[in-house]
C-alpha atoms as a PDB file:
ATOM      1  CA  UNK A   1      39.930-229.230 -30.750  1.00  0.00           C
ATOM      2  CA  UNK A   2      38.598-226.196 -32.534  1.00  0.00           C
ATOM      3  CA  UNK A   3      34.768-225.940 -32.435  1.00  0.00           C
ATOM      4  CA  UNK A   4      33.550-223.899 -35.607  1.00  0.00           C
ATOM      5  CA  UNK A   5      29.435-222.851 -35.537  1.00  0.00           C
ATOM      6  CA  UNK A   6      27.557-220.292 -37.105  1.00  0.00           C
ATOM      7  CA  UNK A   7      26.804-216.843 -36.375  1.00  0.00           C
ATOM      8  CA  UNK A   8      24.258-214.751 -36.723  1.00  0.00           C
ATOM      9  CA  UNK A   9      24.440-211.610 -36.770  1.00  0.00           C
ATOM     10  CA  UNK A  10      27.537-210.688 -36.241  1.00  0.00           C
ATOM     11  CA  UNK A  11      30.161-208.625 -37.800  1.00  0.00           C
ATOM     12  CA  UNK A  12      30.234-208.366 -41.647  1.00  0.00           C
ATOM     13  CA  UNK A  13      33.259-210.284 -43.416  1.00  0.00           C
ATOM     14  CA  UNK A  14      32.546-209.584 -46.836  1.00  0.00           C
ATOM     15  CA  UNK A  15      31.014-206.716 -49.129  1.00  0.00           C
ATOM     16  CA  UNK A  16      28.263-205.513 -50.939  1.00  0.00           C
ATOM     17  CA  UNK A  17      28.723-204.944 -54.330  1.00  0.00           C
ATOM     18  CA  UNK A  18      25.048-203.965 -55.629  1.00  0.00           C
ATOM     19  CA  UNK A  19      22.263-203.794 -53.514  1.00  0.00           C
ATOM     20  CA  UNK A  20      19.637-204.373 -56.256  1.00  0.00           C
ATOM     21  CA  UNK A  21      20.725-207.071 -58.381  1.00  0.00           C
ATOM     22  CA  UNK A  22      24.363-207.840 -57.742  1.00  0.00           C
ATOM     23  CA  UNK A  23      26.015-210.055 -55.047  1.00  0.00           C
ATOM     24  CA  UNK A  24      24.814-209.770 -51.015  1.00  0.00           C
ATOM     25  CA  UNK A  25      27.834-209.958 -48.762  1.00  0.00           C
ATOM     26  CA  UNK A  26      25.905-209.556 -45.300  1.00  0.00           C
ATOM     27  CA  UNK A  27      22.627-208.531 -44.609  1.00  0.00           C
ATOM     28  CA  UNK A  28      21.441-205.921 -42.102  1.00  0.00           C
ATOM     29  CA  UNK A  29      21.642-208.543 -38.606  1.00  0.00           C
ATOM     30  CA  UNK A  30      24.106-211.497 -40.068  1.00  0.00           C
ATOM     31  CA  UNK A  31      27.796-212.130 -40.841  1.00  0.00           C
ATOM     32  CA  UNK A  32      28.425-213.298 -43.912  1.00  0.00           C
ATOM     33  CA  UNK A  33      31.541-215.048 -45.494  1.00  0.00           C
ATOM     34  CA  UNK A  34      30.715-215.852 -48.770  1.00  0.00           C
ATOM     35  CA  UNK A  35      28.583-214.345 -51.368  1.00  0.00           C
ATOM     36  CA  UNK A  36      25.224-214.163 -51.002  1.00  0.00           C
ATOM     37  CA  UNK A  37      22.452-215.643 -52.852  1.00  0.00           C
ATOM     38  CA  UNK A  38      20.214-212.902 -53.537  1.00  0.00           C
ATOM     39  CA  UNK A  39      19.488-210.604 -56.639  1.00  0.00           C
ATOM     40  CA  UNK A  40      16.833-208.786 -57.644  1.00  0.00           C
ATOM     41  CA  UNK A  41      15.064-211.877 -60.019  1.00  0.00           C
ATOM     42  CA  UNK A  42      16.308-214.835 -57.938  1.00  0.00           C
ATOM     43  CA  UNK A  43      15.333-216.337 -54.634  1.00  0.00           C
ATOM     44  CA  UNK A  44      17.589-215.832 -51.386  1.00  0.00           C
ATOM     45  CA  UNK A  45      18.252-219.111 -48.992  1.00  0.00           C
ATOM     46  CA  UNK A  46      18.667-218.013 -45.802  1.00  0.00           C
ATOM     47  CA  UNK A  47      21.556-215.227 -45.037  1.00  0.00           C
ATOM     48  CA  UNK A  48      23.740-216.820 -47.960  1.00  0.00           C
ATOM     49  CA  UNK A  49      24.568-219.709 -50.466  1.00  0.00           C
ATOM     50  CA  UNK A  50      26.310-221.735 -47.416  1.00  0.00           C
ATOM     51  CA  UNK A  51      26.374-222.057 -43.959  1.00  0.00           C
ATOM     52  CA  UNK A  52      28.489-219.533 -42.277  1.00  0.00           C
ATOM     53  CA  UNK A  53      31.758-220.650 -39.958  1.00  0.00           C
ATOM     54  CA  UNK A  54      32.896-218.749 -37.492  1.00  0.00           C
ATOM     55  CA  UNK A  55      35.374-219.508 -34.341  1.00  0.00           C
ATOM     56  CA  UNK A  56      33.158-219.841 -31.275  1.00  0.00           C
ATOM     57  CA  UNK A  57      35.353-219.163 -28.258  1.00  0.00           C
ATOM     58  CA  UNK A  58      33.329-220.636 -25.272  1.00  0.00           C
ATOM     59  CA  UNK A  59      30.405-222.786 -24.328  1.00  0.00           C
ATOM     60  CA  UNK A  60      28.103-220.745 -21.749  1.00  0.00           C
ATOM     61  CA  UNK A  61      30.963-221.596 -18.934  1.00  0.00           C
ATOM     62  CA  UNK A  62      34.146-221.927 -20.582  1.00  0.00           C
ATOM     63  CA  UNK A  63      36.121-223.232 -23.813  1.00  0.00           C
ATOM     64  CA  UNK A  64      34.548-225.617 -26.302  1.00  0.00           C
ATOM     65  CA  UNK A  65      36.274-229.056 -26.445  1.00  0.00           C
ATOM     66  CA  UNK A  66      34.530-230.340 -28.804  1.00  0.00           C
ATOM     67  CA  UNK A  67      33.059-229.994 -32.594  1.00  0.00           C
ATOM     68  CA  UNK A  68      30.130-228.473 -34.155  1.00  0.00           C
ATOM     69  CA  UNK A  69      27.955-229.427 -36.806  1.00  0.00           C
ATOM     70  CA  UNK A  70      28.177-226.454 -39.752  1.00  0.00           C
ATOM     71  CA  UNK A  71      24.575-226.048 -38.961  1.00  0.00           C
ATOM     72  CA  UNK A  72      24.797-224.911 -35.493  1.00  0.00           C
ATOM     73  CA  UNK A  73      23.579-221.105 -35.519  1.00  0.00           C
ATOM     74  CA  UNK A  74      24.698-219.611 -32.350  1.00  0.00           C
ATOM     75  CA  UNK A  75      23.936-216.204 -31.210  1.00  0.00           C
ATOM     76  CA  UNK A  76      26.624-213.484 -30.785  1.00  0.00           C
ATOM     77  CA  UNK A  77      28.028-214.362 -26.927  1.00  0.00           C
ATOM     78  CA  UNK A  78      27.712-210.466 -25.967  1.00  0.00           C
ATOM     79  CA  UNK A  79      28.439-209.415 -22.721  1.00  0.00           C
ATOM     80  CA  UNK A  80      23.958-208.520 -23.078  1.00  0.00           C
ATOM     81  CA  UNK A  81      23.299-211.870 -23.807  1.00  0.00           C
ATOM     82  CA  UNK A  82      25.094-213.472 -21.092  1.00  0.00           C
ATOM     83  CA  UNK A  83      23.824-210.716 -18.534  1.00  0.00           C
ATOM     84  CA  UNK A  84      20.072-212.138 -20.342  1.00  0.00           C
ATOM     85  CA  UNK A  85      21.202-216.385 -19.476  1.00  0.00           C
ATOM     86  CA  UNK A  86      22.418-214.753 -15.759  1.00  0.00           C
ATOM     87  CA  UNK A  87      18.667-213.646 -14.687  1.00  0.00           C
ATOM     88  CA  UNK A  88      17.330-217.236 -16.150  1.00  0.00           C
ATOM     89  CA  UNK A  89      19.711-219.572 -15.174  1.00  0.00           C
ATOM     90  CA  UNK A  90      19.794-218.152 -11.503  1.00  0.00           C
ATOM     91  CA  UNK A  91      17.330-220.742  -9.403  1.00  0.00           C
ATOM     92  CA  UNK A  92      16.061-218.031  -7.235  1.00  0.00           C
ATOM     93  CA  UNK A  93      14.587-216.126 -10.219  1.00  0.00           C
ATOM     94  CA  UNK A  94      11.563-214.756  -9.665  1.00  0.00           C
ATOM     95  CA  UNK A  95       8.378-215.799 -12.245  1.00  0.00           C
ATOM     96  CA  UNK A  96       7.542-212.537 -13.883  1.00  0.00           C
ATOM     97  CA  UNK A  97      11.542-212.045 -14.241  1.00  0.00           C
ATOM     98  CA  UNK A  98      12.218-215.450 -15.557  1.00  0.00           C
ATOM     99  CA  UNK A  99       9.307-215.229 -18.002  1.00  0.00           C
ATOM    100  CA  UNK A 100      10.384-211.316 -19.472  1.00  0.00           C
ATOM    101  CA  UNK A 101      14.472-212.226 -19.155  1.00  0.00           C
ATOM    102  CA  UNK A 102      13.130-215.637 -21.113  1.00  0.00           C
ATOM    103  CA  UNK A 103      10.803-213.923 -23.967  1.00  0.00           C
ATOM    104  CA  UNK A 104      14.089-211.385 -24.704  1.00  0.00           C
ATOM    105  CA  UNK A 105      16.382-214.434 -25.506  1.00  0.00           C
ATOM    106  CA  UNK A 106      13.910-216.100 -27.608  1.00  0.00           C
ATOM    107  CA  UNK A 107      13.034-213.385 -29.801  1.00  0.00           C
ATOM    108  CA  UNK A 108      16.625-212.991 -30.871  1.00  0.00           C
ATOM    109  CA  UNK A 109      16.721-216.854 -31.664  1.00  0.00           C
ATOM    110  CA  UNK A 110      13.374-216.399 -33.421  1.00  0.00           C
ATOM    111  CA  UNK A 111      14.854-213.578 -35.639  1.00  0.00           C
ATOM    112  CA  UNK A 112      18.006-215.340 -36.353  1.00  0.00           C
ATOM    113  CA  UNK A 113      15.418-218.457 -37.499  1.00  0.00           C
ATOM    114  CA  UNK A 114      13.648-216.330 -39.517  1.00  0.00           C
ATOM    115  CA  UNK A 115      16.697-215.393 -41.759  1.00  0.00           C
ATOM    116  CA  UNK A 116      17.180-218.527 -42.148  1.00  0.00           C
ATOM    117  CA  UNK A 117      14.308-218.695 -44.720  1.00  0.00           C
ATOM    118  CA  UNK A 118      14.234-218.562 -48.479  1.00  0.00           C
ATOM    119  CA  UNK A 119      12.984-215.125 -49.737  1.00  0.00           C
ATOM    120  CA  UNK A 120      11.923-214.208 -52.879  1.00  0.00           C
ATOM    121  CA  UNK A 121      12.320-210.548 -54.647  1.00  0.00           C
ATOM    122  CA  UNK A 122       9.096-207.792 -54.011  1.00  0.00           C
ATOM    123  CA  UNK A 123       9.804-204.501 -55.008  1.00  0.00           C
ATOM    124  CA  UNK A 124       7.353-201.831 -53.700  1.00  0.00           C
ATOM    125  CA  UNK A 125       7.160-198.600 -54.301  1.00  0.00           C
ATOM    126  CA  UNK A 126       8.073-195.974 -51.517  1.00  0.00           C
ATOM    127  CA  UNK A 127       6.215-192.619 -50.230  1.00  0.00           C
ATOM    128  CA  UNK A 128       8.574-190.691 -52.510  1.00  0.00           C
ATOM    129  CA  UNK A 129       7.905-192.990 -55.168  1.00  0.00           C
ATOM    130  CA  UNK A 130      10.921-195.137 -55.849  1.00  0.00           C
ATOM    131  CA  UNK A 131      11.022-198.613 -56.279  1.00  0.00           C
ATOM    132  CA  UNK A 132      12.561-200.123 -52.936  1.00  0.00           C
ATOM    133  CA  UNK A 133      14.121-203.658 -54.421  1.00  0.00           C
ATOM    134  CA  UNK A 134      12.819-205.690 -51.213  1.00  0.00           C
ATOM    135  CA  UNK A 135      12.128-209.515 -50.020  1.00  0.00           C
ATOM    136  CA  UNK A 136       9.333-211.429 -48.848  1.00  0.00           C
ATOM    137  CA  UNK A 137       9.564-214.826 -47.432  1.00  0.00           C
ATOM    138  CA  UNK A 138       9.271-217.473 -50.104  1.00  0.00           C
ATOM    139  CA  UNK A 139       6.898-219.997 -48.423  1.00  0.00           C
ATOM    140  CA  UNK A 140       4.394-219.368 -45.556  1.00  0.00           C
ATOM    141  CA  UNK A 141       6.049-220.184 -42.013  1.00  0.00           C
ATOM    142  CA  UNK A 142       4.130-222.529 -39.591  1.00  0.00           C
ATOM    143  CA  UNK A 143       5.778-222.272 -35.872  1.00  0.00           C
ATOM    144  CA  UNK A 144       5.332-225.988 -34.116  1.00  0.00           C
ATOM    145  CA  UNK A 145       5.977-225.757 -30.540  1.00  0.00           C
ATOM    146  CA  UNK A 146       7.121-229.358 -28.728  1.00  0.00           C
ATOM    147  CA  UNK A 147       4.736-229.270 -25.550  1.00  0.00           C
ATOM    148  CA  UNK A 148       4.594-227.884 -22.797  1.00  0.00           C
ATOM    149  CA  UNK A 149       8.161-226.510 -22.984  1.00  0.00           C
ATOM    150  CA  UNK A 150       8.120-224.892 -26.370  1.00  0.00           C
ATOM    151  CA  UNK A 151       4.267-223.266 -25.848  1.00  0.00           C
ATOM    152  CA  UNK A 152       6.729-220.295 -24.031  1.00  0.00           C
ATOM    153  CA  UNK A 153       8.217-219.914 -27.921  1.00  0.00           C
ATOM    154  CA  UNK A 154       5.024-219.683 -29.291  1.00  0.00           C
ATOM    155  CA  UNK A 155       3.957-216.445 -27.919  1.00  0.00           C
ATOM    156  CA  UNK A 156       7.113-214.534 -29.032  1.00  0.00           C
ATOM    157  CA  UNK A 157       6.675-216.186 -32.867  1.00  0.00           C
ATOM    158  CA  UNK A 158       3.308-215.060 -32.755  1.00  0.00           C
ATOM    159  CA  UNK A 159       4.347-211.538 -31.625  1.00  0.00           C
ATOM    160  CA  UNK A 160       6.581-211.507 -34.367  1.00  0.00           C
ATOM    161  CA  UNK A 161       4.589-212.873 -36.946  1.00  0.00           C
ATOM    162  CA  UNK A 162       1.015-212.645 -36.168  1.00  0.00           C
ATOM    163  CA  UNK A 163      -0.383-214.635 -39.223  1.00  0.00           C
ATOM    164  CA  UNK A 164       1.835-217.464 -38.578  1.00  0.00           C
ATOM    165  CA  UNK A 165      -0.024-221.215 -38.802  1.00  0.00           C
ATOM    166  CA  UNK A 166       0.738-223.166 -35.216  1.00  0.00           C
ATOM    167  CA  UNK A 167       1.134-226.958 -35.041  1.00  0.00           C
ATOM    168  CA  UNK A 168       1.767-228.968 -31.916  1.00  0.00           C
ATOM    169  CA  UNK A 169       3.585-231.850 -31.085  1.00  0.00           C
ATOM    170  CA  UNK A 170       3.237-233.766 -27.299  1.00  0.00           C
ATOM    171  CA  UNK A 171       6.654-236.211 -26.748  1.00  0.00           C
ATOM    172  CA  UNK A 172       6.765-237.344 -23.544  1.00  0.00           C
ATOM    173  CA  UNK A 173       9.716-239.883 -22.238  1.00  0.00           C
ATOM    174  CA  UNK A 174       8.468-242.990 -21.448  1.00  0.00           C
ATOM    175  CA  UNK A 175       8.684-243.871 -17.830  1.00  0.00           C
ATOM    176  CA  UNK A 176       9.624-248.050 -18.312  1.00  0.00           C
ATOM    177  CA  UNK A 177      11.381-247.900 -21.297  1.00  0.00           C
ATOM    178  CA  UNK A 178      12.547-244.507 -21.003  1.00  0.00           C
ATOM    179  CA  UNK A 179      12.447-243.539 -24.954  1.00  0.00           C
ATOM    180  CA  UNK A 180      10.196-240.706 -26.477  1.00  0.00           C
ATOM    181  CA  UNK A 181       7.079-241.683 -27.078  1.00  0.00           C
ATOM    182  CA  UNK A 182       4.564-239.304 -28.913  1.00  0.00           C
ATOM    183  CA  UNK A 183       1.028-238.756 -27.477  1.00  0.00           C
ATOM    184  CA  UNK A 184      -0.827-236.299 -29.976  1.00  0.00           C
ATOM    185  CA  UNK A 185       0.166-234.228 -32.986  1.00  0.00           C
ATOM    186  CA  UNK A 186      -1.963-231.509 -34.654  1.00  0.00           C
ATOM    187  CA  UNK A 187      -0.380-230.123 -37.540  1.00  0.00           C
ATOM    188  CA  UNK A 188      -1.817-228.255 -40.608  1.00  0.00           C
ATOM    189  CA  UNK A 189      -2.485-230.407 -43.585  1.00  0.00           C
ATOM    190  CA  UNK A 190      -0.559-228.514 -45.939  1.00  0.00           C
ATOM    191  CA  UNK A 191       2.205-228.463 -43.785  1.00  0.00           C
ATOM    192  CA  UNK A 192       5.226-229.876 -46.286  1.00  0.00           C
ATOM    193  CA  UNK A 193       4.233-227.191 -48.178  1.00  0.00           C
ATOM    194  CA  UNK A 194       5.579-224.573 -45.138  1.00  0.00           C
ATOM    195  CA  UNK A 195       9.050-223.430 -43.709  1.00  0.00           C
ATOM    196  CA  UNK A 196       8.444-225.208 -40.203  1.00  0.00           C
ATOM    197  CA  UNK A 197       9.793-223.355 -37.107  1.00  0.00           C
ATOM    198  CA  UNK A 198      10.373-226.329 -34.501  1.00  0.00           C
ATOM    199  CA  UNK A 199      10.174-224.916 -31.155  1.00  0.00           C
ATOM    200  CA  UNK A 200      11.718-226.819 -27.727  1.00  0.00           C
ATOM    201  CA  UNK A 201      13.768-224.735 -25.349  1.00  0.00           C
ATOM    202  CA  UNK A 202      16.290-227.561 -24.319  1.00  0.00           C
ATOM    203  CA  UNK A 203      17.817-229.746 -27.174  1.00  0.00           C
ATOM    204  CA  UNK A 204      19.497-232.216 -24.172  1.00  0.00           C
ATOM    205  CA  UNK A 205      20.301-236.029 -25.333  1.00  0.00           C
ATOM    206  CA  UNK A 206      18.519-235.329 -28.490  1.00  0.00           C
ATOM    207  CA  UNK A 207      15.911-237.754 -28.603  1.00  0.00           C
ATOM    208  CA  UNK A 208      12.516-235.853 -27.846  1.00  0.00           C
ATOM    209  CA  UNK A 209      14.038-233.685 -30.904  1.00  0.00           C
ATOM    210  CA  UNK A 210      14.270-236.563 -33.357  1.00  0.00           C
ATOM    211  CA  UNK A 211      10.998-237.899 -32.885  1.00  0.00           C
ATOM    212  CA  UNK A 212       9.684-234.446 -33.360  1.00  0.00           C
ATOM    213  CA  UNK A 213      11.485-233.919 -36.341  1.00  0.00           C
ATOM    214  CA  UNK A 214      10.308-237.688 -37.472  1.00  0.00           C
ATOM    215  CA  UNK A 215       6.622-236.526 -36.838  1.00  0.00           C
ATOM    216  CA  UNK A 216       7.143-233.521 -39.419  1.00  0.00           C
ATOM    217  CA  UNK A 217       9.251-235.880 -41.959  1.00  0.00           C
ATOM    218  CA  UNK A 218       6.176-238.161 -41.758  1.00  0.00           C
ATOM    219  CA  UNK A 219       3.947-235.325 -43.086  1.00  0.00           C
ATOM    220  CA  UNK A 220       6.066-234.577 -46.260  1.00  0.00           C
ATOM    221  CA  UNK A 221       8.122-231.891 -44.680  1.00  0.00           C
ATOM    222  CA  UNK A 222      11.512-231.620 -46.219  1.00  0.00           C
ATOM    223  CA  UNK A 223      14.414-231.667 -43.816  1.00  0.00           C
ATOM    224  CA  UNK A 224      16.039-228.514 -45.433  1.00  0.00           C
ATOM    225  CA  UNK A 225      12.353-226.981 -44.397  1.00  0.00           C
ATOM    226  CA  UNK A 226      12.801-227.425 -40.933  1.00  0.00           C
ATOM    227  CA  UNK A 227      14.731-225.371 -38.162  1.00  0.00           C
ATOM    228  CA  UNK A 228      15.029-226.418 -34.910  1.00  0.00           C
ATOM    229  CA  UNK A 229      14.935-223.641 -31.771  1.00  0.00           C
ATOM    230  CA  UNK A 230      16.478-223.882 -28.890  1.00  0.00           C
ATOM    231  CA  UNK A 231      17.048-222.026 -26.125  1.00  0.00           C
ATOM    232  CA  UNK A 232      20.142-224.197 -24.730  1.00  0.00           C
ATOM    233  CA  UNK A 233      21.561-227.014 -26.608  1.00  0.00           C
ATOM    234  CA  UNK A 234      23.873-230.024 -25.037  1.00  0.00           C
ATOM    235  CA  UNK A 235      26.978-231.127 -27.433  1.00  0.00           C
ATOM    236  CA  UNK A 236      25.366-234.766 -27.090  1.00  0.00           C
ATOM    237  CA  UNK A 237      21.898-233.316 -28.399  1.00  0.00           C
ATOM    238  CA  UNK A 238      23.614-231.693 -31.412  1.00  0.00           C
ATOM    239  CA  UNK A 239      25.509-234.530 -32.042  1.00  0.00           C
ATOM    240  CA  UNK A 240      22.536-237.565 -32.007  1.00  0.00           C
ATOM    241  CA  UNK A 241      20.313-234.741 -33.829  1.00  0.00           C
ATOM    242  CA  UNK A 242      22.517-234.077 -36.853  1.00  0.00           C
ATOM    243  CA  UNK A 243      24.014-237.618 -36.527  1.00  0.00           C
ATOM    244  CA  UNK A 244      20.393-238.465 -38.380  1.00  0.00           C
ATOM    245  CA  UNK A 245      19.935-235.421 -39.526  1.00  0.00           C
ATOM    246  CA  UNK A 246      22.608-233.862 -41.503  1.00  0.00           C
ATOM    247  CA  UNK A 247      21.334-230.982 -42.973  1.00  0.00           C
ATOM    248  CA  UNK A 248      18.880-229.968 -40.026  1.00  0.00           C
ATOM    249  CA  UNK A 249      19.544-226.332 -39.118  1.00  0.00           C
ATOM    250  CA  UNK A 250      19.852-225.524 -35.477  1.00  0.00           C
ATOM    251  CA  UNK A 251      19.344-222.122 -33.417  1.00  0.00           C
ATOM    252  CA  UNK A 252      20.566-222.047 -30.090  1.00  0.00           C
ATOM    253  CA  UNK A 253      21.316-219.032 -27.397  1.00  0.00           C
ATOM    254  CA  UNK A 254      24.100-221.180 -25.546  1.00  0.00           C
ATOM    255  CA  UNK A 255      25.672-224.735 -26.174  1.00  0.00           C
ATOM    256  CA  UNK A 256      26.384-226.332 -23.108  1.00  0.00           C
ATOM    257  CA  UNK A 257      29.295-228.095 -21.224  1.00  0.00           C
ATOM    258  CA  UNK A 258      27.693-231.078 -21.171  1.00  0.00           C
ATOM    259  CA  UNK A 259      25.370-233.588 -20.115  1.00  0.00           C
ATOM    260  CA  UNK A 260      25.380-235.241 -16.193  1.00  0.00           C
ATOM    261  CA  UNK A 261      25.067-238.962 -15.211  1.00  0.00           C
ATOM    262  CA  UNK A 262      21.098-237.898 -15.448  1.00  0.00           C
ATOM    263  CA  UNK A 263      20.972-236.066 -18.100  1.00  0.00           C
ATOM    264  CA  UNK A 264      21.121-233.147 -17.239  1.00  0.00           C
ATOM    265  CA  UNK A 265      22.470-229.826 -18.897  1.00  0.00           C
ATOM    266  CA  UNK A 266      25.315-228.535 -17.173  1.00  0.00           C
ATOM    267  CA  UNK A 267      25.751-225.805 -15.985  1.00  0.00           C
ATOM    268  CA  UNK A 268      22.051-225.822 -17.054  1.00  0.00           C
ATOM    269  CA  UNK A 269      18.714-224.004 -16.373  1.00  0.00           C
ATOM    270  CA  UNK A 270      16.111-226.412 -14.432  1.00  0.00           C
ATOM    271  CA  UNK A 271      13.511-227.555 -15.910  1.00  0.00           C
ATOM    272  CA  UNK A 272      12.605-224.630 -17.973  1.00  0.00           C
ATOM    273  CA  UNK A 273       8.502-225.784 -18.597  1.00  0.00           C
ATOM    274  CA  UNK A 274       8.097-225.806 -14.905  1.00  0.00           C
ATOM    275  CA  UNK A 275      10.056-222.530 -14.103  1.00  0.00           C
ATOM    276  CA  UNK A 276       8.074-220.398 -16.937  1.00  0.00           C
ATOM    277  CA  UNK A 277       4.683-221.827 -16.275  1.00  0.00           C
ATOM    278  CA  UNK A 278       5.113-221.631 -12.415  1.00  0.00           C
ATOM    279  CA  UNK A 279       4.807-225.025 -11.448  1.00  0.00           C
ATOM    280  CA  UNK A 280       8.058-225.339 -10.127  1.00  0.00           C
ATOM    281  CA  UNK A 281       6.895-223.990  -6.755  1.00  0.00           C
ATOM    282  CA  UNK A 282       7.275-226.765  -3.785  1.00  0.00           C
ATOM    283  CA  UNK A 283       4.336-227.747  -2.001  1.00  0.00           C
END
């Protein structure tokens, strides 16, 4: 079965036929197959008017058997990237290694989120003084990290974009019934008023994801507004997640073969909280 998924960037598919107020084919980091959405007096959603779908050749150890949702934005499987998943995914990874080789990945899935966005036309003028026909995002961004995991995505958004809001979100699995159950939420006020960056490394069976996403949809925010981050993401996770969730845009560095009889990703990572905070270390 052919799996199709997004990509971004990637190589350019289509042109440009006016830079200032015609028709985008690609921008500067994404492939683009259709024509693009922004001009010079009108808004831009994300890269283009559509998702993107592209052929994806392999999960992160062989071919893909399955299908992806449209909204599956998978990075570029480079021969860098998978030299980047080697160094985390080994077990006998050292911290300070795990944590750099980590950071790397996720800024690349931040970016790619990013241009996801709507933008808006802002033309400035340049040193030489001509107008440069530009973009700024259309809404403010808040970044909502899933604890603990997703606290290691917060730094790199807030390298990125320094006067980004931060919510939080605590899910933890229940230990007799064995479902997500949330434990504390802080989340700005104006919050459905945001782009909301929802950050969790592993997107596994799914369900710690959909209550998250619940707990924003609960505060007013649209489900267009929201795109999930993920480091790795199971074909089970992606399938429960847009299953209820259609139109929920997904970022993810690898999609995996598939889950174990205990739920774990395989071939996996560990237990990525414990390995990039350090408590991983047996006693």
């Amino acid at each position: 079965m052919t799996i199709t998924a997004t990509q971004a960037p990637g190589p350019v598919s289509s042109t440009v036929d006016d830079t200032s107020n015609g028709a985008v084919g690609s921008t500067g980091n994404g492939a683009v197959s259709g024509t693009g959405g922004s001009t010079a007096n009108g808004a831009v959603s994300g890269t283009a008017n559509g998702a993107v779908s592209g052929t994806v050749g392999s999960t992160a150890n062989g071919p893909l058997t399955g299908t992806v949702h449209e909204n599956v934005h998978l990075l570029p499987q480079t021969r860098q990237l998978r030299a980047l998943h080697t160094v985390i995914r080994d077990r006998h990874a050292a911290l300070d290694r795990f944590v750099t080789t980590s950071g790397r990945i996720i800024r690349q899935l931040i970016e790619t989120a990013l241009d996801l966005l709507p933008y808006e036309p802002l033309d400035v003028q340049t040193p030489v003084g001509r107008t440069y026909h530009g973009l700024r995002p259309a809404r403010p961004i808040c970044g909502v990290p899933v604890v603990r995991a997703g606290e290691s995505m917060e730094h790199e958004l807030r390298v990125m974009s320094p006067g980004v809001r931060i919510g939080k979100i605590l899910i933890q699995r229940d230990k007799v019934t064995k479902l997500p159950r949330l434990y504390y939420s802080a989340l700005p006020a104006d919050i459905d008023r945001h782009s909301v960056l929802l950050l969790d490394p592993m997107l596994a069976t799914g369900g710690t994801a959909l209550a998250a996403v619940q707990v924003l949809l609960d505060h007013g925010v649209a489900e267009d507004d929201i795109v999930f981050v993920a480091l790795l993401a199971a074909p089970e996770g992606i399938a429960a997640v847009h299953a209820r969730h259609p139109n929920l845009r997904i970022v993810t560095s690898a999609i995996e073969e598939r889950l174990n009889e205990n739920a774990y990703m395989i071939p996996g990572i560990g237990d990525f909280g414990d390995r990039y905070f350090g408590t991983d270390v047996p006693r």
